[in-house]
C-alpha atoms as a PDB file:
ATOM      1  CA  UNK A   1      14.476  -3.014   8.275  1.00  0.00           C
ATOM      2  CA  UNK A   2      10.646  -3.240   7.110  1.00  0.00           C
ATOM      3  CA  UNK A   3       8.797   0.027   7.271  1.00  0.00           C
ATOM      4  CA  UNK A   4       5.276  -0.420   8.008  1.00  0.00           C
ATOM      5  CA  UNK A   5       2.449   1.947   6.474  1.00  0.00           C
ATOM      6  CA  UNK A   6      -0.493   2.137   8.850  1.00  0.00           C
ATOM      7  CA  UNK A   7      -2.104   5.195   6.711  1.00  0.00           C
ATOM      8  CA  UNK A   8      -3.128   3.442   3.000  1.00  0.00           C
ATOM      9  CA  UNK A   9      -3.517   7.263   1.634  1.00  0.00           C
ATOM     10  CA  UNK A  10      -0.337   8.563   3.392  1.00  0.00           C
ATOM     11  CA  UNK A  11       1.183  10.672   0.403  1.00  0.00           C
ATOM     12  CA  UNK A  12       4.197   9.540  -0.953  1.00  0.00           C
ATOM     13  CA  UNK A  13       4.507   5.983   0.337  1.00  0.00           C
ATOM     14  CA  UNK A  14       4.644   4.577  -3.255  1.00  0.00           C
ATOM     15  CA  UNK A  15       7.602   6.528  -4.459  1.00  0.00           C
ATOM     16  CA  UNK A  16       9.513   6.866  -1.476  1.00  0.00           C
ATOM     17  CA  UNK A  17      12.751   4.886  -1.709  1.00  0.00           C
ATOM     18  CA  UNK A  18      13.581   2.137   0.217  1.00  0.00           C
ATOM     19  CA  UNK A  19      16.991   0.774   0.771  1.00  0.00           C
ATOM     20  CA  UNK A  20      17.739  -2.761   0.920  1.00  0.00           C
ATOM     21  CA  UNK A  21      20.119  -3.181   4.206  1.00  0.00           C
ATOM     22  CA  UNK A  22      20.981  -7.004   2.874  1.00  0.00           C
ATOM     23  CA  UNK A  23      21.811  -6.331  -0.532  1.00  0.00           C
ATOM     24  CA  UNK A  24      22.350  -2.457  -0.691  1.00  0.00           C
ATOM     25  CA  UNK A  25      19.489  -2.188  -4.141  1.00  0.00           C
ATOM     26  CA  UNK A  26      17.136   1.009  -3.131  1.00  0.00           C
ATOM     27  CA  UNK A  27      13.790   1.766  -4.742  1.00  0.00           C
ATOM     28  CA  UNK A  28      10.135   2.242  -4.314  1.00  0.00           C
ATOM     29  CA  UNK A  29       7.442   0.202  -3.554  1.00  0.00           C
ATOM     30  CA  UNK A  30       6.554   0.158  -7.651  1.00  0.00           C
ATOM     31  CA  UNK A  31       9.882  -1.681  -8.110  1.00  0.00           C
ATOM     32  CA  UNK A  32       9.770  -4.326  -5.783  1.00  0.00           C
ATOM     33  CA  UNK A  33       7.867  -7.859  -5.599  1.00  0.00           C
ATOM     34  CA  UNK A  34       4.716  -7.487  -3.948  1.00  0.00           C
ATOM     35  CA  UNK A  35       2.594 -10.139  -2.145  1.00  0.00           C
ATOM     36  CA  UNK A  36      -1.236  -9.744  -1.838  1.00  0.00           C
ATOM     37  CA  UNK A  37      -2.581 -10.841   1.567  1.00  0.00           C
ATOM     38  CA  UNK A  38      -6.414 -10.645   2.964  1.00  0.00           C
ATOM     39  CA  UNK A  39      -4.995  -7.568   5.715  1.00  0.00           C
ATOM     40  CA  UNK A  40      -2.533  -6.228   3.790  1.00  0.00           C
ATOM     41  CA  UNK A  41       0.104  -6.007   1.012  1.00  0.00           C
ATOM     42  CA  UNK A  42       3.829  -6.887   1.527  1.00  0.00           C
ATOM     43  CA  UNK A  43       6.792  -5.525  -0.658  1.00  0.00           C
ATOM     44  CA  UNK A  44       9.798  -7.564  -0.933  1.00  0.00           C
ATOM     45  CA  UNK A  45      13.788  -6.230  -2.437  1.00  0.00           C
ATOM     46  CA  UNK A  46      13.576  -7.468  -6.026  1.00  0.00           C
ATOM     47  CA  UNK A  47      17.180  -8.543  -5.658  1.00  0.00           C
ATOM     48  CA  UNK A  48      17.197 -10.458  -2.308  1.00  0.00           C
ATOM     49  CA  UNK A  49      13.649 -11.185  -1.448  1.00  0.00           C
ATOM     50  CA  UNK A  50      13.783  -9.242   1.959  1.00  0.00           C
ATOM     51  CA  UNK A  51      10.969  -7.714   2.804  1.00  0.00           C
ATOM     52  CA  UNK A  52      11.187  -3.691   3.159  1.00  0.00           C
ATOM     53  CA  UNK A  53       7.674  -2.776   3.378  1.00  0.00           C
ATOM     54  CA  UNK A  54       4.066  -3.416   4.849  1.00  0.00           C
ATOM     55  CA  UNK A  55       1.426  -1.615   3.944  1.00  0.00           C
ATOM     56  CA  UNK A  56      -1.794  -2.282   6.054  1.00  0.00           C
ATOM     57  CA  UNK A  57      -4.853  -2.434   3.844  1.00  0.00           C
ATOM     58  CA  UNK A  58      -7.681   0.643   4.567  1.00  0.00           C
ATOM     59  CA  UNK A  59     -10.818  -0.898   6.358  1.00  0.00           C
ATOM     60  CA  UNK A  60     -14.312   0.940   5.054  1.00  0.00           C
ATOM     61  CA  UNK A  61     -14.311   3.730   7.542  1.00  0.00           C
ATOM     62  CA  UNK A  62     -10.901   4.647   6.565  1.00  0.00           C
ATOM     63  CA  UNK A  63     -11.690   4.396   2.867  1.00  0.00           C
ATOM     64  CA  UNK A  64     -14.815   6.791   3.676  1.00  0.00           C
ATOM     65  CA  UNK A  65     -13.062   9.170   5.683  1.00  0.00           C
ATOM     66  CA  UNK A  66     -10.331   9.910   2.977  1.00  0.00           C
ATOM     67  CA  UNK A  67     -12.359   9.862   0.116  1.00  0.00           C
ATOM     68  CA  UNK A  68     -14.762  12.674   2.438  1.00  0.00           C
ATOM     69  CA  UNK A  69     -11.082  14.561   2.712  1.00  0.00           C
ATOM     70  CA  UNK A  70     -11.225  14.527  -1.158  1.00  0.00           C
ATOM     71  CA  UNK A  71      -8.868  11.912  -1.550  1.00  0.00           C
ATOM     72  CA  UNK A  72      -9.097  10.531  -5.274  1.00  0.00           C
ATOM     73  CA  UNK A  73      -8.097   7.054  -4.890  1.00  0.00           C
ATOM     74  CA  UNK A  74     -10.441   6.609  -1.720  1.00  0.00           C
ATOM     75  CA  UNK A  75     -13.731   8.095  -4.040  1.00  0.00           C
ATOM     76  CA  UNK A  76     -12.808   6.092  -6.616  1.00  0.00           C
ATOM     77  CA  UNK A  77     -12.401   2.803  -4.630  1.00  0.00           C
ATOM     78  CA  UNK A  78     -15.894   3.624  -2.921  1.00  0.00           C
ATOM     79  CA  UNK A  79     -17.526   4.321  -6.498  1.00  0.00           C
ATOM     80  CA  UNK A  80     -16.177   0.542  -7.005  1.00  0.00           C
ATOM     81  CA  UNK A  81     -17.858  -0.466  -4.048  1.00  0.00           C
ATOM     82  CA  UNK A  82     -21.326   0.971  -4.854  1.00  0.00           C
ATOM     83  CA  UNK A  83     -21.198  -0.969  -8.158  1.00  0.00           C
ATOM     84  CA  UNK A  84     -20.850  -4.348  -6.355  1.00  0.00           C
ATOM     85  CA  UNK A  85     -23.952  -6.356  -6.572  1.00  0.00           C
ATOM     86  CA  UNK A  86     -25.253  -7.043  -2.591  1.00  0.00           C
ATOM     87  CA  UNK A  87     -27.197 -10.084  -1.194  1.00  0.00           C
END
């Protein structure tokens, strides 16, 4: 079953384990293969290849309101952002 994380800077999402229902392997999203995509980032069972998690990428308002909730990861990806030449 793929869980699906709508919430980017949901505590815990990274370390919670995740059991493989094909092959039985568990473990967290830092142990598996991920895929990059444009929307969001998919995490596949090292062993098997199935995919056991989703996790939706955060769009700028998102990004905003965590980092204004004091969310470190959020301020620094929006320090990031500021940096980035603009046309």
């Amino acid at each position: 079953m793929t869980t699906t994380v709508t919430d980017y800077y949901q505590p815990g999402w990274r370390e919670h384990p995740h059991p493989c229902p094909a092959c039985e392997w568990q473990g967290s999203s830092r142990q598996m293969e991920m895929e990059l995509h444009d929307e969001q980032s998919e995490y596949a069972c090292p062993q098997c290849e199935l995919p056991l998690l989703v996790v939706l990428h955060p769009d700028l308002a998102q990004v905003q309101a965590a980092a204004a909730a004091g969310n470190a990861e959020a301020q620094q990806q929006l320090a990031i952002l500021a940096m980035a030449p603009r046309d």
